[in-house]
Protein backbone atom coordinates (compact mmCIF):
# COMPACT_ATOMS: atom_id res chain seq x y z
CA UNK A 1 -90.61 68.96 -13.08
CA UNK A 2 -91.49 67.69 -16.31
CA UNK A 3 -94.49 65.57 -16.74
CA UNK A 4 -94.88 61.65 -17.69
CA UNK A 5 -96.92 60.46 -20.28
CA UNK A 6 -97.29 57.11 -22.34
CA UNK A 7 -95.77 56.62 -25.81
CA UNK A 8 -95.07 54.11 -28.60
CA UNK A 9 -91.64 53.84 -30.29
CA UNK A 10 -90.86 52.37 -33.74
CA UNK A 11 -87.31 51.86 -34.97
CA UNK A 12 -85.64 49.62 -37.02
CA UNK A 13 -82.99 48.55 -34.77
CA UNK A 14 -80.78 45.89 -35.89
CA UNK A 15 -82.05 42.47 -35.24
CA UNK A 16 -78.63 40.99 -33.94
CA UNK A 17 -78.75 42.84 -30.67
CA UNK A 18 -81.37 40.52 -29.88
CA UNK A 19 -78.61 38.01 -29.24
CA UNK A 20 -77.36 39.92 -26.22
CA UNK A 21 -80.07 38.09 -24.36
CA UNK A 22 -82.40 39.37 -21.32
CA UNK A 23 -80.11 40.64 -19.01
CA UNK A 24 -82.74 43.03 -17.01
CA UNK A 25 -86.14 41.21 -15.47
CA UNK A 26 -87.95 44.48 -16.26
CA UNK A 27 -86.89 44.20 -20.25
CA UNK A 28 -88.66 41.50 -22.33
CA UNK A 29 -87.97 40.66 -25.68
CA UNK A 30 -91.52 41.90 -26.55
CA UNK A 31 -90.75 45.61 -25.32
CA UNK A 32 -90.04 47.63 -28.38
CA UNK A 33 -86.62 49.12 -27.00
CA UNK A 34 -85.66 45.58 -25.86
CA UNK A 35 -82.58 45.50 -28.46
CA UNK A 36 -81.20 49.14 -27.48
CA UNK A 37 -81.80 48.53 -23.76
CA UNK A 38 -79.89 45.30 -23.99
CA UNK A 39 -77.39 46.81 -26.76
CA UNK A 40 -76.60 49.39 -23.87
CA UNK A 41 -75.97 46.72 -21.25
CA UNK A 42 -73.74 44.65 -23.29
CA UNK A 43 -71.38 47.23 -23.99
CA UNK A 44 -71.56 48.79 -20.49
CA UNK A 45 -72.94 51.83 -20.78
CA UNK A 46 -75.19 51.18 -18.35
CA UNK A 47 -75.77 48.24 -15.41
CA UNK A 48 -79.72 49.50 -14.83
CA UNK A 49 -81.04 50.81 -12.02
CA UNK A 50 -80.85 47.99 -9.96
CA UNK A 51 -78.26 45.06 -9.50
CA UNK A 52 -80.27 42.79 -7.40
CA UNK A 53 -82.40 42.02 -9.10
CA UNK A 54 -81.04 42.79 -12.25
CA UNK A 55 -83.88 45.67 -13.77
CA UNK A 56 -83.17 48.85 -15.54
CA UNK A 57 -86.72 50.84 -14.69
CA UNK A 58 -87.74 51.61 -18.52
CA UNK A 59 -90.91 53.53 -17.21
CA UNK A 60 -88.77 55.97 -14.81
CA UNK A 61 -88.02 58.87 -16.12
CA UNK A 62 -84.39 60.00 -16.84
CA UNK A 63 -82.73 62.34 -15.72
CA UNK A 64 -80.01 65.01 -17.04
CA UNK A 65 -77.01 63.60 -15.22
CA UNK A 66 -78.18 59.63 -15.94
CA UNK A 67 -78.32 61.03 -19.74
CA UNK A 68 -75.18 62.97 -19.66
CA UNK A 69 -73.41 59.31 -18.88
CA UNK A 70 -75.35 57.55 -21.07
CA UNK A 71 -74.23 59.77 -23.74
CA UNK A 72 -70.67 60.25 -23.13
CA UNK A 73 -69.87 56.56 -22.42
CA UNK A 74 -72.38 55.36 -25.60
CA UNK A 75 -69.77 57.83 -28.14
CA UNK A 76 -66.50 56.88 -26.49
CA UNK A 77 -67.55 53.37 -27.09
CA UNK A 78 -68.51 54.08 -30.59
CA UNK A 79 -65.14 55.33 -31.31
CA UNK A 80 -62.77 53.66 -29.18
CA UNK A 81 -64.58 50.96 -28.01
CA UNK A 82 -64.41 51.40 -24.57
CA UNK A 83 -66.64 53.46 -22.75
CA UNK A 84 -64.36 55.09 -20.19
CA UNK A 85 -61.37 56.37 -22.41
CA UNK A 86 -61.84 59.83 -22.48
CA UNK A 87 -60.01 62.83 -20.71
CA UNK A 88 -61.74 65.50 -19.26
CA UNK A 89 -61.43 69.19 -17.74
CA UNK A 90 -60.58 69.02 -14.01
CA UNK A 91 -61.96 72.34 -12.82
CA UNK A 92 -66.04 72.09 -12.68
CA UNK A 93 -67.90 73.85 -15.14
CA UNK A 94 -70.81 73.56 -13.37
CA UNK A 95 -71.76 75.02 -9.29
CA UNK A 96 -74.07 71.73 -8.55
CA UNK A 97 -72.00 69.32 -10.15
CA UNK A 98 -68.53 69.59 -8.40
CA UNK A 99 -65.63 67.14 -8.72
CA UNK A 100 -67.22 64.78 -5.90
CA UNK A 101 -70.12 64.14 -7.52
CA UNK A 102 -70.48 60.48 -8.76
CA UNK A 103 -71.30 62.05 -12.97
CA UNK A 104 -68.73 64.57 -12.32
CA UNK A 105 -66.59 63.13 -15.65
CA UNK A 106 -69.63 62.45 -17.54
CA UNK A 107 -70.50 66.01 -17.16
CA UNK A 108 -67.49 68.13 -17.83
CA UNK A 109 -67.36 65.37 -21.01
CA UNK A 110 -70.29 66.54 -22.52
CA UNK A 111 -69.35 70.13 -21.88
CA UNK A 112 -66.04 69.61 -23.41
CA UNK A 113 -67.69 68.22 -26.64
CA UNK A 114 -69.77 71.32 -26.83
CA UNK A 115 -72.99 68.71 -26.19
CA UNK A 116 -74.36 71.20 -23.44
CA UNK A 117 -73.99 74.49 -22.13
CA UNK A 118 -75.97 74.01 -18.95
CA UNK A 119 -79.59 74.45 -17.93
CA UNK A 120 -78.46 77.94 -16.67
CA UNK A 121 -75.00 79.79 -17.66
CA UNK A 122 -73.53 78.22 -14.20
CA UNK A 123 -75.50 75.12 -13.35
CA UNK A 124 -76.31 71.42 -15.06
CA UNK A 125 -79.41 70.52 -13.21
CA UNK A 126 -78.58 67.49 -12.75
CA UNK A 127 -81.48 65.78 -10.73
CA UNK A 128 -84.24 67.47 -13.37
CA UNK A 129 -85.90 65.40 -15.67
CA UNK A 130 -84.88 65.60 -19.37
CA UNK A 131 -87.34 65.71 -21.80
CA UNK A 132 -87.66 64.35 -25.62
CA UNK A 133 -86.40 67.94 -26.72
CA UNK A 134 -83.38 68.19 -24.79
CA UNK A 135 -82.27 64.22 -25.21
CA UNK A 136 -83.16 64.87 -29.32
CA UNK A 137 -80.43 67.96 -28.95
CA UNK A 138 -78.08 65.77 -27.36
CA UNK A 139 -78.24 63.17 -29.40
CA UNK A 140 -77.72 64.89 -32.60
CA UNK A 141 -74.92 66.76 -31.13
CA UNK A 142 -73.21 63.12 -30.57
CA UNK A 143 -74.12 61.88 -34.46
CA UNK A 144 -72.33 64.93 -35.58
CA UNK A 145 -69.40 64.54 -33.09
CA UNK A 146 -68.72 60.93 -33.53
CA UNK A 147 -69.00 61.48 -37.61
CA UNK A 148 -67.11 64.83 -37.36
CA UNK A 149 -64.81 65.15 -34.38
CA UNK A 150 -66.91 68.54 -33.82
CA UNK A 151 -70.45 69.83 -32.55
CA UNK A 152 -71.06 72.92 -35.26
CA UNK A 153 -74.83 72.66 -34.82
CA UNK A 154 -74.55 73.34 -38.30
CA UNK A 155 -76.16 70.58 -40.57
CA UNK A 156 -78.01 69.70 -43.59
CA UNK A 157 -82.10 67.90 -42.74
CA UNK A 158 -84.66 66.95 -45.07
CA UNK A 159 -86.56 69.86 -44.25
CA UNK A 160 -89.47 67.74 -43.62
CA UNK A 161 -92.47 68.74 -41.10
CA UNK A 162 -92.49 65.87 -39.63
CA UNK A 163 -94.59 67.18 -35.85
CA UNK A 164 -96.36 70.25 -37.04
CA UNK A 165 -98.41 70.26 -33.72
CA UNK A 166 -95.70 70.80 -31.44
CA UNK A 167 -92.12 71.24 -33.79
CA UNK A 168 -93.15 73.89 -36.28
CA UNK A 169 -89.99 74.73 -38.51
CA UNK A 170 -89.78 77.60 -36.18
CA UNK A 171 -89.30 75.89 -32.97
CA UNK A 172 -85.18 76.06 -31.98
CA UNK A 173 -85.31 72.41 -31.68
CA UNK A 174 -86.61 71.70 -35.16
CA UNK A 175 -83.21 71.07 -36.95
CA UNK A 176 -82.80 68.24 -34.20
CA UNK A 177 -85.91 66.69 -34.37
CA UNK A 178 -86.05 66.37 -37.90
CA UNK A 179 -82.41 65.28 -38.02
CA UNK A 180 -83.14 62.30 -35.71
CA UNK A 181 -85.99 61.64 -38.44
CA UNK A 182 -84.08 61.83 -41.15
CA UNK A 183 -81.28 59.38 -39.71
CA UNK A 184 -83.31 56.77 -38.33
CA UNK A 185 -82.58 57.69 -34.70
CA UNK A 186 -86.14 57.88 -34.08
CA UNK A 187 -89.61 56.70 -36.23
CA UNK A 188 -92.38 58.51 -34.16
CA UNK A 189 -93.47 60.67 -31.53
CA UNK A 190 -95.46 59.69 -28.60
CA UNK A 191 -98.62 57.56 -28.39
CA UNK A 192 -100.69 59.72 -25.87
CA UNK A 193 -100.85 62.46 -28.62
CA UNK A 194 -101.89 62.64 -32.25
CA UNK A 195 -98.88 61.22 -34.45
CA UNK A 196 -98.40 65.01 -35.26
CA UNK A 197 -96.91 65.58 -32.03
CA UNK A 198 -93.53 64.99 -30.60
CA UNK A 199 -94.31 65.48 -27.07
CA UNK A 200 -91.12 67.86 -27.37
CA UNK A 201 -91.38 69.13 -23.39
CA UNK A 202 -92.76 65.94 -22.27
CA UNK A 203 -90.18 64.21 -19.95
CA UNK A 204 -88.64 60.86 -21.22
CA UNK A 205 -88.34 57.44 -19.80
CA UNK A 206 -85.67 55.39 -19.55
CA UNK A 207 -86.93 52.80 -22.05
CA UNK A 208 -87.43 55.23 -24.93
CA UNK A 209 -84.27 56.84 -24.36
CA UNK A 210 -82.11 53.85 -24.89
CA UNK A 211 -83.00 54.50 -28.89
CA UNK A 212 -81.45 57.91 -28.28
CA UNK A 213 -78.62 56.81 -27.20
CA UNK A 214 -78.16 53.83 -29.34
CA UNK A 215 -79.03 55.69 -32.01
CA UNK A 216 -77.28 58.63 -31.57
CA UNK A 217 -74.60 58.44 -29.55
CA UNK A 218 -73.31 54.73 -30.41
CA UNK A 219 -74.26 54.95 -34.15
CA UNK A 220 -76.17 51.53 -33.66
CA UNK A 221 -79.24 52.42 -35.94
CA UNK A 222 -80.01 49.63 -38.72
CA UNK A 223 -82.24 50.22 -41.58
CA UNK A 224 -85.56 48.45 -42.95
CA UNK A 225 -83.11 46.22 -45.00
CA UNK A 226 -82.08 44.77 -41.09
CA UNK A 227 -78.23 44.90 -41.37
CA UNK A 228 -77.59 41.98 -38.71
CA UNK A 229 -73.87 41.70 -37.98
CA UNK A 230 -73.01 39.10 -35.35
CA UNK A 231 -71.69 39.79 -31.73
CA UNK A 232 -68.12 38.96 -32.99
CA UNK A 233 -68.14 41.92 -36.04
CA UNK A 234 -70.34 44.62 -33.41
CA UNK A 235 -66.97 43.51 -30.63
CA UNK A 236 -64.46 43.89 -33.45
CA UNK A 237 -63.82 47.68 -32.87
CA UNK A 238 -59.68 47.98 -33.74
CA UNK A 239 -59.53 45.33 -36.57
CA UNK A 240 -58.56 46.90 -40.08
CA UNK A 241 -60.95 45.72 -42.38
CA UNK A 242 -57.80 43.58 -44.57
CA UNK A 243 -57.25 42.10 -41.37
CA UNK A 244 -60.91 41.57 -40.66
CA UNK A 245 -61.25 39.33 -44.07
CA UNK A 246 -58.23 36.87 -42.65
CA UNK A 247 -60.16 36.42 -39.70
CA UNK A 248 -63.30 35.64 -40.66
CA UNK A 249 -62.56 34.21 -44.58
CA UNK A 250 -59.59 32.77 -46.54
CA UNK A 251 -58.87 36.49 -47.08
CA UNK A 252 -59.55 36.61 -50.88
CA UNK A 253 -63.32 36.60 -50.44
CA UNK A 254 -64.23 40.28 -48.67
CA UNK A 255 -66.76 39.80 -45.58
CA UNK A 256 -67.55 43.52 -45.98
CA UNK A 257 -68.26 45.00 -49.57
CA UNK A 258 -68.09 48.59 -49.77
CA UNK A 259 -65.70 50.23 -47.17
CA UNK A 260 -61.66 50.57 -47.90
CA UNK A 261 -59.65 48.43 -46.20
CA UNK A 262 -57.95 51.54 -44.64
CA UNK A 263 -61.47 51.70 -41.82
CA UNK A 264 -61.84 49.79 -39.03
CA UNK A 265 -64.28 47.27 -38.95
CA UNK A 266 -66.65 49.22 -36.41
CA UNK A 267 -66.00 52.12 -38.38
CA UNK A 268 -66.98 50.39 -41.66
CA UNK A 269 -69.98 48.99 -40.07
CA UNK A 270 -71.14 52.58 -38.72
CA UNK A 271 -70.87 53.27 -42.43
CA UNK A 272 -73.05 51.09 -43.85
CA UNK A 273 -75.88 51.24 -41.23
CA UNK A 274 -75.50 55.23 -41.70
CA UNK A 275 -76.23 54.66 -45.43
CA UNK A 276 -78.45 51.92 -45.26
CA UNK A 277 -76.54 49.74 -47.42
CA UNK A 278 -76.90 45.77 -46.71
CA UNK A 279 -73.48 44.88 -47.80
CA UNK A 280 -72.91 42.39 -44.98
């Protein structure tokens, strides 16, 4: 299994998820991954680890099947908004992950999307821990599916070094990591190493891995300009943008500068965090 270690996060998450309120007892508002964690629970993709009491377990690690419904739910969300409407192949992909098992969906989902391919040609590995390599994959994989309807692998990065110590420009996952950079997914690497290193095979923890998935698969990542929507315009994931300004204005005066009224509102506001623009 993959080992734990500690490490620091720093991301400019958008200040309005804040709102959601404390919803786990383990979360506090002065835990740096307080506004994904909570950002998660709001929108269901995930009721913690625990119902009574309500905690989520930020310093377990996750594991592979945990992340695969994480991710799946987190992207079907971002483009639906709803976290369960998605179809998915019937006959398992997978020998340890067959059509009883309780991420059975979540799994073939993330197969269909071309997200994985396994741990092996025939098996998920379900119950293994998933490190920050294998989350960064998968969460780059969902940016470019939710922005392109299609995982190519293929994309353009910055071509910075941004962990020589342990994500050389050599390393398979370097287009990844350095995407993640570049988008604002993630700001650092771990705290128990020099800021040089990643920690790439180090497993992750729960509470870290809510940016991932924030980030990556629901498109929620803000810039340093702190785009703050309210919980009305994050919930408003259908409403045409013309429609939007008769809602919320006297309709003459645009609530959102800089999208075409042909976008959704959700899809509009995935737009402007993406760019960093603080049209809001």
């Amino acid at each position: 299994m993959i080992s734990k270690i500690s490490w620091i996060f720093c991301l400019c998450f958008l200040p309005a998820l804040s709102l959601y309120g404390q919803d786990f007892q383990d979360v506090s508002s002065s835990d740096p991954y307080y506004s994904a964690v909570n950002a998660l629970r709001a929108q269901k993709i995930t009721d913690g680890c625990s119902a009574s009491p309500p905690i989520y377990c930020p310093n377990s690690v996750i594991s592979r099947g945990q992340m695969a419904v994480f991710i799946v739910r987190g992207i079907f969300w971002s483009i639906l908004g709803d976290p369960e409407n998605f179809t998915y192949t019937s006959t398992p992909y997978f020998s340890d992950v067959p059509v009883t098992h309780p991420f059975f969906k979540y799994i073939q989902k993330l197969r269909d999307l071309n997200i994985t391919s396994g741990c092996t040609a025939f098996t998920f590995c379900t119950d293994y821990d998933i490190s920050w390599g294998a989350l960064t994959v998968f969460a780059v994989r969902s940016w470019e599916y939710r922005m392109n309807g299609v995982v190519t692998n293929s994309f353009a990065t910055s071509g910075a070094n941004y962990f020589p110590t342990d994500v050389p420009p050599n390393h398979a996952w370097y287009p990844y990591v350095t995407k993640a950079m570049d988008l604002g997914v993630i700001k650092a690497g771990c705290l128990a190493q020099p800021t040089s290193t990643y920690c790439i095979d180090t497993g992750i923890l729960r509470g870290p891995a809510a940016f991932f998935i924030a980030g990556g698969s629901m498109g929620l990542v803000g810039s340093s300009k702190g785009i703050s929507p309210t919980l009305t315009e994050i919930n408003l994931s259908a409403v045409p943008i013309d429609m939007y300004y008769s809602l919320n204005g006297s309709g003459s005066t645009p609530i959102v500068d800089g999208c075409p009224t042909s976008i959704t509102v959700r899809q509009c506001f995935q737009q402007l965090l993406s760019t960093g623009t603080d049209n809001w």
